[in-house]
N, C-alpha and C. Protein backbone atom coordinates (compact mmCIF):
# COMPACT_ATOMS: atom_id res chain seq x y z
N UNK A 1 93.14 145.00 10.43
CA UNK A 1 92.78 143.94 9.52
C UNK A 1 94.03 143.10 9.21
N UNK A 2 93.43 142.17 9.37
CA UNK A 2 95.17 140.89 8.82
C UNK A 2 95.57 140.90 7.47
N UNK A 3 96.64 141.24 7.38
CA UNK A 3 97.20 141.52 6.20
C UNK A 3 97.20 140.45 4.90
N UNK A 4 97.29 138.97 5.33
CA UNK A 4 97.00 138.15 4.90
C UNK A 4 95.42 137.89 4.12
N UNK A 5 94.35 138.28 4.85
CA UNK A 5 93.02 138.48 4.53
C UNK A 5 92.84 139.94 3.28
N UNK A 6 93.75 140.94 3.62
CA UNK A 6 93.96 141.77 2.61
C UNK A 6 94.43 141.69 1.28
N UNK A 7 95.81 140.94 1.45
CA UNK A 7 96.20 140.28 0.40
C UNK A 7 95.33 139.68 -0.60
N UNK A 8 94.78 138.35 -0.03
CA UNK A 8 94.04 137.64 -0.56
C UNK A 8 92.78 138.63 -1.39
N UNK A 9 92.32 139.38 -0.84
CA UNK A 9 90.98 139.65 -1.17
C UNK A 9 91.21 141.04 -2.36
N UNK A 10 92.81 141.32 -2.38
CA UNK A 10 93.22 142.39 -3.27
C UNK A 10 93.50 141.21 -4.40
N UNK A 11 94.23 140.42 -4.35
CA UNK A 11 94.37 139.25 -5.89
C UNK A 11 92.73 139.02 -6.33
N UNK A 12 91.74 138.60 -5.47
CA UNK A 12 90.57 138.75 -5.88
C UNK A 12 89.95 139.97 -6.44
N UNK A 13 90.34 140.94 -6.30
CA UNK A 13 89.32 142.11 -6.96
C UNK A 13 90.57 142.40 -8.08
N UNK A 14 91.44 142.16 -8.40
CA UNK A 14 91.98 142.41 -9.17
C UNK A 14 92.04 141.43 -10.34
N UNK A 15 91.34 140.52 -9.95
CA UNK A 15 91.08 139.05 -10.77
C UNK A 15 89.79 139.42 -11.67
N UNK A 16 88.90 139.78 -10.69
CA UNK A 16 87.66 140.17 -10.80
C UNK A 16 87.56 140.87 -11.71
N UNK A 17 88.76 142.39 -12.24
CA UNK A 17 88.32 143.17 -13.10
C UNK A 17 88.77 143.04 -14.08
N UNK A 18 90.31 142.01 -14.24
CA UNK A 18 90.66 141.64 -15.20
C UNK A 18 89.47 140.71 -16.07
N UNK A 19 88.50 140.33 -15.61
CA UNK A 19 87.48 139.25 -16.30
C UNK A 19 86.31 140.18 -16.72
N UNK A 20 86.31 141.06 -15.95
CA UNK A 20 84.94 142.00 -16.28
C UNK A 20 85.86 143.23 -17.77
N UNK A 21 86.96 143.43 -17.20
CA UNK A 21 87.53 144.56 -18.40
C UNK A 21 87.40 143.45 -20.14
N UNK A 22 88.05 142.33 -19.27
CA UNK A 22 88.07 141.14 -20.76
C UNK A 22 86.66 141.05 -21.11
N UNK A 23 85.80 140.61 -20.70
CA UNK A 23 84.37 140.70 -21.09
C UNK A 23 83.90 142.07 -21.73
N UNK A 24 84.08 143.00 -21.50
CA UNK A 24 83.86 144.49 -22.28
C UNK A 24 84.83 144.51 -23.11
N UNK A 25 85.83 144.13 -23.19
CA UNK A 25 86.67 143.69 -24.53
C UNK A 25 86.22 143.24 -25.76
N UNK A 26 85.43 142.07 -25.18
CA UNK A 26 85.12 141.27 -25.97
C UNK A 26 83.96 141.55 -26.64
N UNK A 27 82.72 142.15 -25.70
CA UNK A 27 82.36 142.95 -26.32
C UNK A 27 82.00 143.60 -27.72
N UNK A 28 83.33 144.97 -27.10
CA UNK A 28 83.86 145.73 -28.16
C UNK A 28 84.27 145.15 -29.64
N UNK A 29 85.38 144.04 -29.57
CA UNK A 29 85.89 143.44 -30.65
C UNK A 29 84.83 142.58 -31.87
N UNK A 30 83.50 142.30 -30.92
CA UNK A 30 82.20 141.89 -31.26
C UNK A 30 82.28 140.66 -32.43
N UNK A 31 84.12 139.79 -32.21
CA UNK A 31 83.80 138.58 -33.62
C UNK A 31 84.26 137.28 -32.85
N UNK A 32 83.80 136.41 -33.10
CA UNK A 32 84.03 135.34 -31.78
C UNK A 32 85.33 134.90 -31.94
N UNK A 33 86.29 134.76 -33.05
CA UNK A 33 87.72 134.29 -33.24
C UNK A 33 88.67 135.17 -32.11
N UNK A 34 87.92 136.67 -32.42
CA UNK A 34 88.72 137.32 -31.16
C UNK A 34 88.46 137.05 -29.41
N UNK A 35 87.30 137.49 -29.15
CA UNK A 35 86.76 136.70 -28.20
C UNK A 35 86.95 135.70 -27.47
N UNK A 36 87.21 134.57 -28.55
CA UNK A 36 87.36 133.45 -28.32
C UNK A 36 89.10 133.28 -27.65
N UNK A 37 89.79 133.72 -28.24
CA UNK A 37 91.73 134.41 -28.09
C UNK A 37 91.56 134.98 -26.66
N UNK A 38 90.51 135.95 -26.05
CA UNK A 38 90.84 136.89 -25.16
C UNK A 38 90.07 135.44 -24.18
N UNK A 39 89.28 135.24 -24.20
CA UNK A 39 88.41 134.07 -23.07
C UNK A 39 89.83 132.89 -22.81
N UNK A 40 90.42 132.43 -23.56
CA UNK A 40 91.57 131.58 -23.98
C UNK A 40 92.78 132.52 -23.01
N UNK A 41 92.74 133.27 -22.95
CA UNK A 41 94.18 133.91 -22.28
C UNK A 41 93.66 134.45 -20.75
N UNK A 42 92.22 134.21 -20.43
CA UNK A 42 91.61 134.48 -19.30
C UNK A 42 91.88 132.97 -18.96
N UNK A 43 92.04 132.37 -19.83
CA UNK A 43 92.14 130.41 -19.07
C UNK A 43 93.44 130.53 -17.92
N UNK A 44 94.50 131.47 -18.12
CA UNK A 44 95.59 131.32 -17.38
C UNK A 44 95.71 132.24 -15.63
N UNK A 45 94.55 133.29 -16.02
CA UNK A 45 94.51 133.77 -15.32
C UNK A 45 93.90 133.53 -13.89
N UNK A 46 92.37 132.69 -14.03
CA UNK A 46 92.13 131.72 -13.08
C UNK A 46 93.38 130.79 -12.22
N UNK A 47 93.45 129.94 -12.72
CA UNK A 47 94.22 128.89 -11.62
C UNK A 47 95.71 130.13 -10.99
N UNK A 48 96.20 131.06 -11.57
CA UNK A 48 97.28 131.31 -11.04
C UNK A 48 96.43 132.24 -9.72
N UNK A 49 95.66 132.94 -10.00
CA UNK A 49 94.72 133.63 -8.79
C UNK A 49 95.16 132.70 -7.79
N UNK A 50 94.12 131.31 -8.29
CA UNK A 50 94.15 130.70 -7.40
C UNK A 50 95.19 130.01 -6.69
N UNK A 51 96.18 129.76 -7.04
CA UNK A 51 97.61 129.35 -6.49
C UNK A 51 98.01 130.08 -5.50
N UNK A 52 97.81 131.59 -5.87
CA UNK A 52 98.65 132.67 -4.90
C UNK A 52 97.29 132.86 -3.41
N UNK A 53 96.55 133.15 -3.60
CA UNK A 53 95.17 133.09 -2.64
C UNK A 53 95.29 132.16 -2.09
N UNK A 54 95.33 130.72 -2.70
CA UNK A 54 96.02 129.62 -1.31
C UNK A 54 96.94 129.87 -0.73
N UNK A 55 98.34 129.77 -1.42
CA UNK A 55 99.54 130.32 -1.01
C UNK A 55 99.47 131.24 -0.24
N UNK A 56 99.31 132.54 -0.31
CA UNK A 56 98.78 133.92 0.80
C UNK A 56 98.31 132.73 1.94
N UNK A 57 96.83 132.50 1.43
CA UNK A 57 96.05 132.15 2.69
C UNK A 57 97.19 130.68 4.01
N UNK A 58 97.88 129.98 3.19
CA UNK A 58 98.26 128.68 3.93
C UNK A 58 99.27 129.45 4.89
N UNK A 59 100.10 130.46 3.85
CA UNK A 59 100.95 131.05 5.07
C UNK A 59 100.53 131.97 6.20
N UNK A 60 99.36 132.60 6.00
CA UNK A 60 99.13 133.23 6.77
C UNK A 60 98.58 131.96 7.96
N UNK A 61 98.29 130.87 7.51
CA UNK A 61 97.58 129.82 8.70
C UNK A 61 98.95 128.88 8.92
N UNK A 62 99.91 129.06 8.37
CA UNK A 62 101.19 128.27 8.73
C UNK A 62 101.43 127.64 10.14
N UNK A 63 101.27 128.79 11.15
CA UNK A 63 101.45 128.18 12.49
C UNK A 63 100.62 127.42 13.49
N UNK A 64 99.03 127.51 12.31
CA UNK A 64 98.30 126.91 13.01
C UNK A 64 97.68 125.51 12.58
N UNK A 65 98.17 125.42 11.12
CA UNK A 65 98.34 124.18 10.61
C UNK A 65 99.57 122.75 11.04
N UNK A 66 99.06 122.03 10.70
CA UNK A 66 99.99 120.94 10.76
C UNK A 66 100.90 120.60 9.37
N UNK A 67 101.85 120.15 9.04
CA UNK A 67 102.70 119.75 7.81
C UNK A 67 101.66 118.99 7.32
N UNK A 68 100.84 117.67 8.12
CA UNK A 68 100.16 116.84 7.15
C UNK A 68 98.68 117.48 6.98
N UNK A 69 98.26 118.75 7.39
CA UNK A 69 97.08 119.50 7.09
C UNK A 69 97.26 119.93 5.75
N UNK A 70 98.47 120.90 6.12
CA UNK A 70 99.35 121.58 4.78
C UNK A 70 99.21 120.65 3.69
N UNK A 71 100.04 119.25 3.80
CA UNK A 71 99.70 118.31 2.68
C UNK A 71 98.40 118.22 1.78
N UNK A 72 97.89 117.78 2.93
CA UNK A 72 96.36 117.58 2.04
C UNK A 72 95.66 118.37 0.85
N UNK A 73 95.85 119.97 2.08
CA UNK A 73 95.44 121.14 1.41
C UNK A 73 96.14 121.38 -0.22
N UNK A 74 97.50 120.89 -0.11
CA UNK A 74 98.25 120.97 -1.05
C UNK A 74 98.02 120.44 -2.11
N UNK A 75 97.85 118.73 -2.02
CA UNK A 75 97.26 117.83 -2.74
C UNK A 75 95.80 118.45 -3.51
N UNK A 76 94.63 118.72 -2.80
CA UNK A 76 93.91 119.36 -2.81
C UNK A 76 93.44 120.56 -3.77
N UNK A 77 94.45 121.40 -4.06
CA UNK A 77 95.04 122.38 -4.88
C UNK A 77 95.51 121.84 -6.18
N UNK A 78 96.00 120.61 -6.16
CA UNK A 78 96.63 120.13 -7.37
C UNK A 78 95.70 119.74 -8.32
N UNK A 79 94.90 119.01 -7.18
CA UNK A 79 94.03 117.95 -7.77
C UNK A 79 92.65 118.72 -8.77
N UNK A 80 92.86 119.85 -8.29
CA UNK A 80 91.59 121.05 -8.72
C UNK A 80 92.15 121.49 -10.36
N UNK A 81 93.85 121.89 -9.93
CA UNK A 81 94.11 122.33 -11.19
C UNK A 81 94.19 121.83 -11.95
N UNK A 82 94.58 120.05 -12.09
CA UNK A 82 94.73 118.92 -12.89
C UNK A 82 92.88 118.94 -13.82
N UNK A 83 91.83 118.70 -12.43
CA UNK A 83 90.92 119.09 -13.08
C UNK A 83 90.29 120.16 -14.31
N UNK A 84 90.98 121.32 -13.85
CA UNK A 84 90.50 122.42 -14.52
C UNK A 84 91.37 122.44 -15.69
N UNK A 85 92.31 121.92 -15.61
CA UNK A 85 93.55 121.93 -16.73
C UNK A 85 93.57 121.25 -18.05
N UNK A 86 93.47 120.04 -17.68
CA UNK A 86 93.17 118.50 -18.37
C UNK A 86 91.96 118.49 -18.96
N UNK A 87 92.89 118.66 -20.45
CA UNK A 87 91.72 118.30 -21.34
C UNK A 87 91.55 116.88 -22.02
C-alpha cells in the first residue's frame, strides 16, 4: 500500500475521532456555552486536516504533477480556506 495513501487516510480517522470524541463531550457537558467552546476549538481542527491531506497527497503526486498543476491546486486550497475562514 502507498504510504502516502496511508498517511492521508490515518490524519482522516484521526480527524474523525477527534469530532466524534468532541461530540460525546459535548454531550456529557450537556450546556450549550460549553458545547458551544468545544464545537469552536473543533473550528481549527478541520482546515489544518485539511492542509496536511493535501500536502501528504500533492507530494506524494509531485512527480507527476506539473509546477502550474501544483499552482492551481494550491490556489485552490486557499481559496476553500479563505471560504471556510471568513467571516
Amino acid at each position: 500500500m502507498d504510504k502516502f495513501v496511508v498517511s492521508m487516510a490515518t490524519l482522516r480517522l484521526i480527524s474523525g475521532s477527534i469530532e466524534i470524541t468532541a461530540a460525546l463531550f459535548m454531550l456529557k457537558v450537556g450546556q450549550v456555552d460549553k458545547a458551544l467552546t468545544i464545537n469552536t476549538t473543533l473550528a481549527f481542527v478541520g482546515p489544518t486536516v485539511l492542509i496536511l491531506t493535501t500536502s501528504i497527497g500533492l507530494l506524494g503526486m509531485a512527480d507527476k504533477l506539473s509546477w502550474g498543476k501544483m499552482a492551481w491546486i494550491l490556489l485552490g486550497v486557499s481559496f476553500l480556506l479563505i471560504g471556510i475562514l471568513k467571516k
